[in-house]
PDB file of N, CA and C in Angstrom:
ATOM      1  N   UNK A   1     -39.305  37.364 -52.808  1.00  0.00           N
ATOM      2  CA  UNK A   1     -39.446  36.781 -51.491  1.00  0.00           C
ATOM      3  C   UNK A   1     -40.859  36.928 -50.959  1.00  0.00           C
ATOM      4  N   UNK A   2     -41.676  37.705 -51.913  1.00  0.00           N
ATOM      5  CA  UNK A   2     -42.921  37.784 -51.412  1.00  0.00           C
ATOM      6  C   UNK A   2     -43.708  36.486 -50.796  1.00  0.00           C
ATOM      7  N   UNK A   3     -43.798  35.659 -52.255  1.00  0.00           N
ATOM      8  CA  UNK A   3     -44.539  34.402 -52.160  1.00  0.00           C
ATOM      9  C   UNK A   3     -43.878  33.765 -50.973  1.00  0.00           C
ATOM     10  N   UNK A   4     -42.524  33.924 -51.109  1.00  0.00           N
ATOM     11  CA  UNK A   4     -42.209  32.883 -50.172  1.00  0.00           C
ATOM     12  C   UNK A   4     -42.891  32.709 -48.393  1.00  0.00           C
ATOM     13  N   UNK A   5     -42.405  34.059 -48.284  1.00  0.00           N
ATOM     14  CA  UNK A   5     -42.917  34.456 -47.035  1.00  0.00           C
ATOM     15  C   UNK A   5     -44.308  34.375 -47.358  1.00  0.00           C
ATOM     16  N   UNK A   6     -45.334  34.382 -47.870  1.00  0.00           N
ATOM     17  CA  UNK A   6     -46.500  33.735 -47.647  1.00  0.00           C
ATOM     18  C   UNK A   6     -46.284  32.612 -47.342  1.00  0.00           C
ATOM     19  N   UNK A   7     -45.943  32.105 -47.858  1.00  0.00           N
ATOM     20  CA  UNK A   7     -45.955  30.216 -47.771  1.00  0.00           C
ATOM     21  C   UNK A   7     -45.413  30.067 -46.105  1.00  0.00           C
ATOM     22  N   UNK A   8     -44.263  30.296 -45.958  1.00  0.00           N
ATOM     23  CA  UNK A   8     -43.941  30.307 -45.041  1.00  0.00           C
ATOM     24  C   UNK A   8     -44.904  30.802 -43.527  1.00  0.00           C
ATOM     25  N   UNK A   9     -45.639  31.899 -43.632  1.00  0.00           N
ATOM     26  CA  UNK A   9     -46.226  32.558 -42.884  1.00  0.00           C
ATOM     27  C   UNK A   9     -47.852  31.173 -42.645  1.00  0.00           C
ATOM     28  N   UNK A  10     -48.187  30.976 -43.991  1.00  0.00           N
ATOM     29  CA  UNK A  10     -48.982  30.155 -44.013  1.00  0.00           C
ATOM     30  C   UNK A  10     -48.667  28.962 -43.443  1.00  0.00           C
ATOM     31  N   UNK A  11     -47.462  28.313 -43.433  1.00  0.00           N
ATOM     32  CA  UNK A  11     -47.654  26.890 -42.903  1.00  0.00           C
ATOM     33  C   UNK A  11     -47.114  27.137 -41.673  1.00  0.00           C
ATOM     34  N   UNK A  12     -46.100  28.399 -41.009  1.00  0.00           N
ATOM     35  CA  UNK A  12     -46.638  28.493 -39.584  1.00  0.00           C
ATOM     36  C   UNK A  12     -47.510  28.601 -38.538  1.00  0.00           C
ATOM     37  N   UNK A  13     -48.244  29.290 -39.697  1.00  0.00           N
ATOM     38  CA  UNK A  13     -49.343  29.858 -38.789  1.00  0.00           C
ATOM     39  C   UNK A  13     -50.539  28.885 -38.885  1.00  0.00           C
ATOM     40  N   UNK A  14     -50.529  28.154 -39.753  1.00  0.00           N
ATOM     41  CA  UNK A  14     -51.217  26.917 -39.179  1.00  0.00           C
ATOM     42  C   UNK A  14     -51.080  25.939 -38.140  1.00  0.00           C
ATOM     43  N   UNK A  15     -49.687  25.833 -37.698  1.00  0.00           N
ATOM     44  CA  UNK A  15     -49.309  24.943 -36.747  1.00  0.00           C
ATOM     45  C   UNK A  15     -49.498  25.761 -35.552  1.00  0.00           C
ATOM     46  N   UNK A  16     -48.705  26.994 -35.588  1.00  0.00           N
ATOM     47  CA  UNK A  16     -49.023  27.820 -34.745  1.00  0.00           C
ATOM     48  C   UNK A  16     -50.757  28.195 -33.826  1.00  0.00           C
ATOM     49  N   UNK A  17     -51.633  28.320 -34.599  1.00  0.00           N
ATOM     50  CA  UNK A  17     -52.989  28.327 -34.553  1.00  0.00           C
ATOM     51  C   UNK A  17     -53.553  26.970 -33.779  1.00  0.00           C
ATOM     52  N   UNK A  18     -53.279  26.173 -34.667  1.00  0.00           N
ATOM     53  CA  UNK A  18     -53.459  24.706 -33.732  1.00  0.00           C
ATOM     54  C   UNK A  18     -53.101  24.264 -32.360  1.00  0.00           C
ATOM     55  N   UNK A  19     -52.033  24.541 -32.359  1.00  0.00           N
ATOM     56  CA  UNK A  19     -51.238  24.554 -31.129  1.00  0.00           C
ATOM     57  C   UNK A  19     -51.465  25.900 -30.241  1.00  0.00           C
ATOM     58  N   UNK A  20     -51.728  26.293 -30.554  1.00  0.00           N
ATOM     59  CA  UNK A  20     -52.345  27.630 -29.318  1.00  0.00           C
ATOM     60  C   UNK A  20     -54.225  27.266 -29.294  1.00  0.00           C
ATOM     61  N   UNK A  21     -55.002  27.471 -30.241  1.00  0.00           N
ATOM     62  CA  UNK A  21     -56.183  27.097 -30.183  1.00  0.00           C
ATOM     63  C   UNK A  21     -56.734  25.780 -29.355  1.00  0.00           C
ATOM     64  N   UNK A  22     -55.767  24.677 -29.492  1.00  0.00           N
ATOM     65  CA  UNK A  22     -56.124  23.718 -28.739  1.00  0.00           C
ATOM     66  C   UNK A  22     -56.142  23.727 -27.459  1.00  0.00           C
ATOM     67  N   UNK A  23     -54.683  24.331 -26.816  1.00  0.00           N
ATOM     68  CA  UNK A  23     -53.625  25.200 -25.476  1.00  0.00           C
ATOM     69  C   UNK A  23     -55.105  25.607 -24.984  1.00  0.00           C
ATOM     70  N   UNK A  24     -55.440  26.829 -25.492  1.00  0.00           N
ATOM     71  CA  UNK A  24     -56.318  27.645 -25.029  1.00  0.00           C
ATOM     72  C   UNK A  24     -57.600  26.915 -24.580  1.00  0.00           C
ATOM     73  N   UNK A  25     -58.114  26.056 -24.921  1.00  0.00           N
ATOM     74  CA  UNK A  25     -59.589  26.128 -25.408  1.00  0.00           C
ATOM     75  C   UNK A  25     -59.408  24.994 -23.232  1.00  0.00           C
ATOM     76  N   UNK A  26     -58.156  24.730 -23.029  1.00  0.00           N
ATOM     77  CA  UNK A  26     -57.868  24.197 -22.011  1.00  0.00           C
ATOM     78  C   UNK A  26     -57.563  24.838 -20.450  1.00  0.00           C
ATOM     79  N   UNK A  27     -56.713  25.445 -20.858  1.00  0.00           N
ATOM     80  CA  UNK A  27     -56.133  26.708 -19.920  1.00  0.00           C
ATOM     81  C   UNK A  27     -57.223  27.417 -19.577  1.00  0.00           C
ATOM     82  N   UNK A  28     -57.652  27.803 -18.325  1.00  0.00           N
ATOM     83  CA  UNK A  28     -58.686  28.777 -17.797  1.00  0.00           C
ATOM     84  C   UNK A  28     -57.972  30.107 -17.698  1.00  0.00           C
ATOM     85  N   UNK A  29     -56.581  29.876 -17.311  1.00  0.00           N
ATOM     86  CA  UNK A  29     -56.132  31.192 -16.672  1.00  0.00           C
ATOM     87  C   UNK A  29     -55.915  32.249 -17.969  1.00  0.00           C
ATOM     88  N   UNK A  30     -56.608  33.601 -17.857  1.00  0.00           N
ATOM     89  CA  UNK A  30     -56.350  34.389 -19.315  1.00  0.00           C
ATOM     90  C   UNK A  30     -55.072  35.404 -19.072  1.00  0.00           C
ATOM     91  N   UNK A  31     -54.434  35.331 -18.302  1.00  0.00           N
ATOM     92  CA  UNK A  31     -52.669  36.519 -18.166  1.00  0.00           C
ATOM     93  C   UNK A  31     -51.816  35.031 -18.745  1.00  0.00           C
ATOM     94  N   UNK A  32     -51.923  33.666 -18.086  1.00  0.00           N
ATOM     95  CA  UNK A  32     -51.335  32.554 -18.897  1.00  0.00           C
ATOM     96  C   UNK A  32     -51.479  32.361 -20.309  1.00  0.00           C
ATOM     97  N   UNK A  33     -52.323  32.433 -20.614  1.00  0.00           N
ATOM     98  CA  UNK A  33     -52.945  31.885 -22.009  1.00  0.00           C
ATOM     99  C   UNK A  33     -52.158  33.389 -22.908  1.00  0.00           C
ATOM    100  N   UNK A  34     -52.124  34.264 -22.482  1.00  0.00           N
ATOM    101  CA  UNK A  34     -51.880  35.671 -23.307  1.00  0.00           C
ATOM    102  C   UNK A  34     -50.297  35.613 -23.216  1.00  0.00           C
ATOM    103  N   UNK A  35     -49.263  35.154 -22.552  1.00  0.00           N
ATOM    104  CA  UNK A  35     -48.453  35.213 -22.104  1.00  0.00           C
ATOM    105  C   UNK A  35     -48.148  33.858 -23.385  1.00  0.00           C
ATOM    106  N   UNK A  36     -48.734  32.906 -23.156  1.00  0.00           N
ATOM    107  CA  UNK A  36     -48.057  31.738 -24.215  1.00  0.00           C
ATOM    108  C   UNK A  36     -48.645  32.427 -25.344  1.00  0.00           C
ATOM    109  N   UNK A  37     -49.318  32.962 -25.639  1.00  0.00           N
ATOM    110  CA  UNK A  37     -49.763  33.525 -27.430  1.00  0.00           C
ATOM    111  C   UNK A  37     -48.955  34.803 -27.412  1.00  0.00           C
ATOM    112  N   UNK A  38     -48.056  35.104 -26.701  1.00  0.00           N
ATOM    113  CA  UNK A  38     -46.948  36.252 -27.509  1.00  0.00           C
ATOM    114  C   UNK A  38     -46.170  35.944 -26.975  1.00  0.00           C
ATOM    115  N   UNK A  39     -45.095  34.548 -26.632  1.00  0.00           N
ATOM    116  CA  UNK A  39     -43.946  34.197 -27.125  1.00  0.00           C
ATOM    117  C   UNK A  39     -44.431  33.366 -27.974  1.00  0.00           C
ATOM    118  N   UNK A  40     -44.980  32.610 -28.494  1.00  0.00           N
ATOM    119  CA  UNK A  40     -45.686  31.721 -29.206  1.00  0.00           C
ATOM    120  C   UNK A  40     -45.360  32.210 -30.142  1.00  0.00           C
ATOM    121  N   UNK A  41     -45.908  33.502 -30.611  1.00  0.00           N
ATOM    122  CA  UNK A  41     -46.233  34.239 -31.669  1.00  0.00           C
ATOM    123  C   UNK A  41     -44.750  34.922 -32.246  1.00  0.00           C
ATOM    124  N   UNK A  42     -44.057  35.382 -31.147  1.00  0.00           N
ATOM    125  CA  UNK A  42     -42.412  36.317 -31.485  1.00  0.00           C
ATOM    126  C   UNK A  42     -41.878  34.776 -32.284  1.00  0.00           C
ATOM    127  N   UNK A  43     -42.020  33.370 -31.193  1.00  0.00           N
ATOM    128  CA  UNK A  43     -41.245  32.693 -31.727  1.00  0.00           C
ATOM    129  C   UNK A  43     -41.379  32.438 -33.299  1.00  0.00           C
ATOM    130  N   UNK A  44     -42.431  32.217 -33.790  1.00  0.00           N
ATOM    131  CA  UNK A  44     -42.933  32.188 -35.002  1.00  0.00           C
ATOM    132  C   UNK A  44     -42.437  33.157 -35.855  1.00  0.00           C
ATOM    133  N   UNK A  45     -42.645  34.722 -35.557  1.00  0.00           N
ATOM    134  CA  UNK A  45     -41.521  35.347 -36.548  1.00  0.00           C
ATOM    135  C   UNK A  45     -40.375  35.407 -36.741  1.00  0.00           C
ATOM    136  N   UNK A  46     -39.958  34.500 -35.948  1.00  0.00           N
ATOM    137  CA  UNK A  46     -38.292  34.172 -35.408  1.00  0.00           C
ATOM    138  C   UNK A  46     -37.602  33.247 -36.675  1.00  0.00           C
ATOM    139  N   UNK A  47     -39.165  32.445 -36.440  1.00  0.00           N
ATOM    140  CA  UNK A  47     -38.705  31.248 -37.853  1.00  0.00           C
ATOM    141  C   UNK A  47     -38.773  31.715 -38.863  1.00  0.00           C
ATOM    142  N   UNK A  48     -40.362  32.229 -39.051  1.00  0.00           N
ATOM    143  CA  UNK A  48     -40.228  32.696 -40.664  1.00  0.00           C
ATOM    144  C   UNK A  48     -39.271  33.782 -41.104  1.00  0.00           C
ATOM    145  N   UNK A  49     -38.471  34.899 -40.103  1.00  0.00           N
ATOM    146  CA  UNK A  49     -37.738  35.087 -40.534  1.00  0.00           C
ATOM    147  C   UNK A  49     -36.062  34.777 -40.992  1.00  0.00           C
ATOM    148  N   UNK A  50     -36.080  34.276 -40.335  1.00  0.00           N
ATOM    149  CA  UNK A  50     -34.964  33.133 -40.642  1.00  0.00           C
ATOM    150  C   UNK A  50     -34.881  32.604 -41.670  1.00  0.00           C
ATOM    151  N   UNK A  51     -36.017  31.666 -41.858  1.00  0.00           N
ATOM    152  CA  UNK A  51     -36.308  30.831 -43.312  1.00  0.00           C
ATOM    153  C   UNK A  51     -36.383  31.953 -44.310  1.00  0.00           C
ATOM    154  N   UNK A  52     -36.599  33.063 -44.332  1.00  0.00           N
ATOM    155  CA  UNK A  52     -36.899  33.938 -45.718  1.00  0.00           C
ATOM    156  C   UNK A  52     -35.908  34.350 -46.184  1.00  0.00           C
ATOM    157  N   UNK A  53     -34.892  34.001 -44.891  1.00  0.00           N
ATOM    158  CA  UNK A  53     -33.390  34.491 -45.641  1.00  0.00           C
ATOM    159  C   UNK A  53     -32.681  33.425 -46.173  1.00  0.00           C
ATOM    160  N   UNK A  54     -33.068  32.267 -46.046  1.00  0.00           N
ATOM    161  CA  UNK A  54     -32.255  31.224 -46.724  1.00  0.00           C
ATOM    162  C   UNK A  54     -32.545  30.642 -48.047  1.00  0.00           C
ATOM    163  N   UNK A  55     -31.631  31.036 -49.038  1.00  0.00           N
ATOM    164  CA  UNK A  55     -31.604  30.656 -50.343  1.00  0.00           C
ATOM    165  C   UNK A  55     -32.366  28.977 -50.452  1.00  0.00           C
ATOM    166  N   UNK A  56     -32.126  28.261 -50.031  1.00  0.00           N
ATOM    167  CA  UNK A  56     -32.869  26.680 -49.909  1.00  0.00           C
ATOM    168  C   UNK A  56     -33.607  26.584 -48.782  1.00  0.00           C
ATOM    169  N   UNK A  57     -34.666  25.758 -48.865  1.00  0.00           N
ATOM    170  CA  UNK A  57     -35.727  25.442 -47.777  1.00  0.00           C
ATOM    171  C   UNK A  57     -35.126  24.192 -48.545  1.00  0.00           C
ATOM    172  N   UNK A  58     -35.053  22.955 -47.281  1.00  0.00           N
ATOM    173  CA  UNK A  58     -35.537  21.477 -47.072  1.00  0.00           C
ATOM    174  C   UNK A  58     -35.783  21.040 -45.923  1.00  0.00           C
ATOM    175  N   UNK A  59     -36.307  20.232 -45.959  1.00  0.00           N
ATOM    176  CA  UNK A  59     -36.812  19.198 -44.333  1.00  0.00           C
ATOM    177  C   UNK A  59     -35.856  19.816 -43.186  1.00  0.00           C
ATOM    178  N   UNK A  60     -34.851  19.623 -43.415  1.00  0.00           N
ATOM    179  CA  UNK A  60     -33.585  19.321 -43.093  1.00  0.00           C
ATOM    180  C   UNK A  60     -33.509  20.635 -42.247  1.00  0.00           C
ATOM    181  N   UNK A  61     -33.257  21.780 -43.064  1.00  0.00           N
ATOM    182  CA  UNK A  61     -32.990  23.553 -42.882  1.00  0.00           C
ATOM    183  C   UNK A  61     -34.397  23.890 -41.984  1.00  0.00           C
ATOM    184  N   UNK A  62     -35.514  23.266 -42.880  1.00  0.00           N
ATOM    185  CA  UNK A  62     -36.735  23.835 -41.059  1.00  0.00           C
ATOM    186  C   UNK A  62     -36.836  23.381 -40.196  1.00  0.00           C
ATOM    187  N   UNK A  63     -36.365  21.888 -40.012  1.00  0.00           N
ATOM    188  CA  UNK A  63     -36.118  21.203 -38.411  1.00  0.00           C
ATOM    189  C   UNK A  63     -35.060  21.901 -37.875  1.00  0.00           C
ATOM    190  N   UNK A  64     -33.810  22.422 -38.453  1.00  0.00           N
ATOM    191  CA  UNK A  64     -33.060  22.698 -37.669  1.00  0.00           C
ATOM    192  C   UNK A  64     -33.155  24.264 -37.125  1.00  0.00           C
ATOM    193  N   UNK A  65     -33.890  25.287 -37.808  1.00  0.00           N
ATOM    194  CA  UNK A  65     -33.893  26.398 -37.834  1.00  0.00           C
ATOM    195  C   UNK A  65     -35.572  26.657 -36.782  1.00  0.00           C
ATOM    196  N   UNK A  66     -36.347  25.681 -36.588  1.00  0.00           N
ATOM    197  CA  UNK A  66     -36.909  25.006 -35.672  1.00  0.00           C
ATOM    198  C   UNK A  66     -36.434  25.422 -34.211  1.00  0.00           C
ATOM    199  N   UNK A  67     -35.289  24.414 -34.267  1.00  0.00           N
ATOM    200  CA  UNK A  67     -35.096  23.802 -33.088  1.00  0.00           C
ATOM    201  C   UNK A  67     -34.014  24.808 -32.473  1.00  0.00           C
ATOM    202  N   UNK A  68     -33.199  25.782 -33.613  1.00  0.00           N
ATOM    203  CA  UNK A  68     -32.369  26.888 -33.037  1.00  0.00           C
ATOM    204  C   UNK A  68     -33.095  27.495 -32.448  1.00  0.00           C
ATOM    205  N   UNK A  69     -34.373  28.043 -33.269  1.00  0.00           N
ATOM    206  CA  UNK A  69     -34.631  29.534 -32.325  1.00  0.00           C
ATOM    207  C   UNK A  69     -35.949  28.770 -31.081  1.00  0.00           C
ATOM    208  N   UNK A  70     -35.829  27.415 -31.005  1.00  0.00           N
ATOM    209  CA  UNK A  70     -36.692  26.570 -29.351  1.00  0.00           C
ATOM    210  C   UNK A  70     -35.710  26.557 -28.478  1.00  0.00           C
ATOM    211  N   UNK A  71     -34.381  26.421 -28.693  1.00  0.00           N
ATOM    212  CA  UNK A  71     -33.433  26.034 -27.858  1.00  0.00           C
ATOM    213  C   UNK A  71     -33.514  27.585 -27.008  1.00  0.00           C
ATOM    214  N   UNK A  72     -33.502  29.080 -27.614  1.00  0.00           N
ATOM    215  CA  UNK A  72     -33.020  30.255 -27.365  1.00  0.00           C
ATOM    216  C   UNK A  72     -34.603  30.614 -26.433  1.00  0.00           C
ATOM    217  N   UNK A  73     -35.758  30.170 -26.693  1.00  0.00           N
ATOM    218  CA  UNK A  73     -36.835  30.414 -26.438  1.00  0.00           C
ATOM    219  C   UNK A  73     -36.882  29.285 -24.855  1.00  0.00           C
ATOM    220  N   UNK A  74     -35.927  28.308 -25.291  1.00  0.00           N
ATOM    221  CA  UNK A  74     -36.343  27.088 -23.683  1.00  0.00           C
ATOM    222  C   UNK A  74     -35.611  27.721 -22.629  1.00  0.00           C
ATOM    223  N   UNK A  75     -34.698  28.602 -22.544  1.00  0.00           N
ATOM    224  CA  UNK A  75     -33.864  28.973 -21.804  1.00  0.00           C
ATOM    225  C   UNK A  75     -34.566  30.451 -21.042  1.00  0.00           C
ATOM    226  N   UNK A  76     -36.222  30.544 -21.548  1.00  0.00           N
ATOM    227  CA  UNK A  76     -36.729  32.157 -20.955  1.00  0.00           C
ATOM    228  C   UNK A  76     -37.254  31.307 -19.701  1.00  0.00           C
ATOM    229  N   UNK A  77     -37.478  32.497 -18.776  1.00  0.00           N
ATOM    230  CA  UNK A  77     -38.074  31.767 -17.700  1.00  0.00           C
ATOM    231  C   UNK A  77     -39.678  31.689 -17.671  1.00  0.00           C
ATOM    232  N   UNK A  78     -40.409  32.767 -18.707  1.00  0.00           N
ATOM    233  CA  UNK A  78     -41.559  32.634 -18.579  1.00  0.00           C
ATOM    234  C   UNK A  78     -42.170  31.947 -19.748  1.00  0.00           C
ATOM    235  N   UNK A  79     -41.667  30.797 -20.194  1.00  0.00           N
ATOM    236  CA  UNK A  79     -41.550  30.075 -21.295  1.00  0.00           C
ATOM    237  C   UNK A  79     -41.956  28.765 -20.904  1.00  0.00           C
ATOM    238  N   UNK A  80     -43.336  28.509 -20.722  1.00  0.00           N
ATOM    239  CA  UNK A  80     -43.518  27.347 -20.229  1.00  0.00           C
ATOM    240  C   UNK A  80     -42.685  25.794 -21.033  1.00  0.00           C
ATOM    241  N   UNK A  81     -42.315  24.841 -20.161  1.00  0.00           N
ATOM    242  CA  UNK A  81     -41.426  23.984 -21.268  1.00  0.00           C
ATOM    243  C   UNK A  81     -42.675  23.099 -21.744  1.00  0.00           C
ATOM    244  N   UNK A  82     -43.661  22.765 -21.238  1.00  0.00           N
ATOM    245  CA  UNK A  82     -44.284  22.009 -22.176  1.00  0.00           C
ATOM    246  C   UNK A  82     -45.360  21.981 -23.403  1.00  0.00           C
ATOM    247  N   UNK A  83     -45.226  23.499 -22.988  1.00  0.00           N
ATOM    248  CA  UNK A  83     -46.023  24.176 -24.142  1.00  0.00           C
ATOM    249  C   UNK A  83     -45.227  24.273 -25.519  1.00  0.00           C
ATOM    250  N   UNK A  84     -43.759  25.236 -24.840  1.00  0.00           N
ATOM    251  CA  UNK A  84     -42.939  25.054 -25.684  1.00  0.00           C
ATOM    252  C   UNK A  84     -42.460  23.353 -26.977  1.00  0.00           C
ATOM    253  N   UNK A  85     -42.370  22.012 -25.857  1.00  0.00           N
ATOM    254  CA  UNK A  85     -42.469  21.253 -26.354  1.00  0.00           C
ATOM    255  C   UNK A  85     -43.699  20.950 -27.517  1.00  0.00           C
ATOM    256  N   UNK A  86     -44.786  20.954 -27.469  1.00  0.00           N
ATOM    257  CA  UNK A  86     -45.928  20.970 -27.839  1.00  0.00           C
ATOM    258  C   UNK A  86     -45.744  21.784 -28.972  1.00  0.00           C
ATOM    259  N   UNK A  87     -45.572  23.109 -28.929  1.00  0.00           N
ATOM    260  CA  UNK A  87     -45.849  23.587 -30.321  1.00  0.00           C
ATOM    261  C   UNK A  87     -44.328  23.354 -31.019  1.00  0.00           C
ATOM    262  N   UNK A  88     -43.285  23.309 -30.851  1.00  0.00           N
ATOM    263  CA  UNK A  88     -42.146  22.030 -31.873  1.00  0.00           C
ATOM    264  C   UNK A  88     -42.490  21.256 -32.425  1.00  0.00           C
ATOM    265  N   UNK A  89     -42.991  20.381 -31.742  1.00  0.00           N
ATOM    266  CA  UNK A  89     -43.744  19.399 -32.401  1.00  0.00           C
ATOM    267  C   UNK A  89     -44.662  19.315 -33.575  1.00  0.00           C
ATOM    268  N   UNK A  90     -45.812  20.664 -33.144  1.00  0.00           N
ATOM    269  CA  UNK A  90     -46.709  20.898 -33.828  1.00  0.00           C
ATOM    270  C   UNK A  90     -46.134  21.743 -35.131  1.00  0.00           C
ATOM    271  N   UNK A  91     -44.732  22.487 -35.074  1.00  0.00           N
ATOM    272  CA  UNK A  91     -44.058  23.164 -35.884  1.00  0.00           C
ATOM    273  C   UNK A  91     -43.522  22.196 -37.028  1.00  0.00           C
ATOM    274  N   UNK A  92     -42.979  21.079 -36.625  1.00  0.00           N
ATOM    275  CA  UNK A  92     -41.594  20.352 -37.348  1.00  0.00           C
ATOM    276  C   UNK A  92     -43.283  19.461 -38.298  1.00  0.00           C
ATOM    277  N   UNK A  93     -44.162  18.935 -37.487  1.00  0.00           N
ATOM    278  CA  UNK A  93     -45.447  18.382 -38.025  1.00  0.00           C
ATOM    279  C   UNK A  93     -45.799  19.266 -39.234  1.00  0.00           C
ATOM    280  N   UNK A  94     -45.504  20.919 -39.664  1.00  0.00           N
ATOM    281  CA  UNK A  94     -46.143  21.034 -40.470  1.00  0.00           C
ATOM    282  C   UNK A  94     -45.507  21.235 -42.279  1.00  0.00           C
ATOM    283  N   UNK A  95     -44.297  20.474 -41.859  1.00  0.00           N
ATOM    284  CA  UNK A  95     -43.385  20.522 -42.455  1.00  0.00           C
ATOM    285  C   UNK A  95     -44.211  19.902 -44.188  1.00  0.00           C
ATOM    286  N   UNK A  96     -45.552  18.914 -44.129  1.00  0.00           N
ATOM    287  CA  UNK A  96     -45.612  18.555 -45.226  1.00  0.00           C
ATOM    288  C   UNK A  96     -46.679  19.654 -45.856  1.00  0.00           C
ATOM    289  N   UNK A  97     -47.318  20.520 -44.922  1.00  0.00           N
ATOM    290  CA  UNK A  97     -48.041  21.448 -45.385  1.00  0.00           C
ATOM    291  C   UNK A  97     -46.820  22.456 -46.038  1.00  0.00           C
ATOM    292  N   UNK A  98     -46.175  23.079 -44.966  1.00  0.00           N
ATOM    293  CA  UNK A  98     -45.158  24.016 -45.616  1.00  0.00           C
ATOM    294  C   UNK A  98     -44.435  23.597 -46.857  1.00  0.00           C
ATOM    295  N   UNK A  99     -44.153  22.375 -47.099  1.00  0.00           N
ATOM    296  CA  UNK A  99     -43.562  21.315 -49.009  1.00  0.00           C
ATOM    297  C   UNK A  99     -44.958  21.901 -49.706  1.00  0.00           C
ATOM    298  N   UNK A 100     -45.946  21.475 -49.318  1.00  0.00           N
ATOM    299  CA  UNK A 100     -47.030  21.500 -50.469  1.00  0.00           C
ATOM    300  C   UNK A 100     -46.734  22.737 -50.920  1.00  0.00           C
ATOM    301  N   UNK A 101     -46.677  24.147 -50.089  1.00  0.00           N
ATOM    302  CA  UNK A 101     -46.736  25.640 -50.638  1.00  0.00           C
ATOM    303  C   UNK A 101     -45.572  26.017 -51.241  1.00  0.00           C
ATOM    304  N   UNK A 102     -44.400  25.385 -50.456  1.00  0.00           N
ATOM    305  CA  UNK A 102     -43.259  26.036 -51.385  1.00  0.00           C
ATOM    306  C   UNK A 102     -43.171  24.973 -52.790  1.00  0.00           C
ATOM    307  N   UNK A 103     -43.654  23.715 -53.045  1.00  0.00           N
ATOM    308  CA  UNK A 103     -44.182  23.002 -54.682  1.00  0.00           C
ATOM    309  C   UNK A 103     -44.723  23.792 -55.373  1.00  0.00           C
ATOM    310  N   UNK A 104     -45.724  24.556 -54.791  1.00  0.00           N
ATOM    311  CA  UNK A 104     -46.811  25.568 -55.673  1.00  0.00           C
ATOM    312  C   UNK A 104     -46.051  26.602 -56.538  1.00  0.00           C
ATOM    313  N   UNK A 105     -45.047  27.353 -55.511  1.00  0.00           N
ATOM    314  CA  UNK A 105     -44.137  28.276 -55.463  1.00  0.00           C
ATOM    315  C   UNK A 105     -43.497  27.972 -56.656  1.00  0.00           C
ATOM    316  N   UNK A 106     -42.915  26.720 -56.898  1.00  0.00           N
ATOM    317  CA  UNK A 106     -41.650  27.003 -57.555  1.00  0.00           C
ATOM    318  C   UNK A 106     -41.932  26.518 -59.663  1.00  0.00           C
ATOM    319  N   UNK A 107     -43.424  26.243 -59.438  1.00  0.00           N
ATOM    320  CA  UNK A 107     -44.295  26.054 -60.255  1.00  0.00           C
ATOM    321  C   UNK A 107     -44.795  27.515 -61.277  1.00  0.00           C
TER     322      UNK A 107
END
């Protein structure tokens, strides 16, 4: 499960990065900006851990495992929703990076 969770870690944290780096470079306020980069960030280990436990990865299993642990994350109150929206997006988007690594993987 090593590799995997690289891969995994890797194509979150690219989307992840993007989607906060961009956030940021916008946002003046720094208790806001710190506040979306650690749920941002929990949410992210939320996924990859999830995904490391599932015997199959497809399209299919990371949109939905996605959108479980956004649904549990839309319901905080200090969870901005359109940020939240924004990095989903930017999550389910990195779905062809995350294929390329787990191809490598199984190679």
């Amino acid at each position: 499960m090593g590799k995997l969770s690289k891969a995994l870690g890797t194509g979150l944290g690219l989307a992840l990065a993007a989607t906060a780096g961009a956030y940021l470079l916008y946002k003046k306020n720094p208790r806001f900006r710190r506040q979306t980069n650690q749920w941002a960030e929990k949410m992210k280990r939320e996924i990859k851990d999830t995904l490391s436990g599932l015997n199959e990865i497809n399209q299919t299993t990371f949109k939905q495992t996605i959108d479980q642990v956004s649904q549990r994350y839309a319901r905080m109150k200090d969870v901005n929703k359109s940020e939240l929206a924004g990095l989903v997006a930017d999550l389910k988007d990195a779905w062809a990076h995350f294929n390329k690594d787990l191809a490598s993987l199984k190679k």
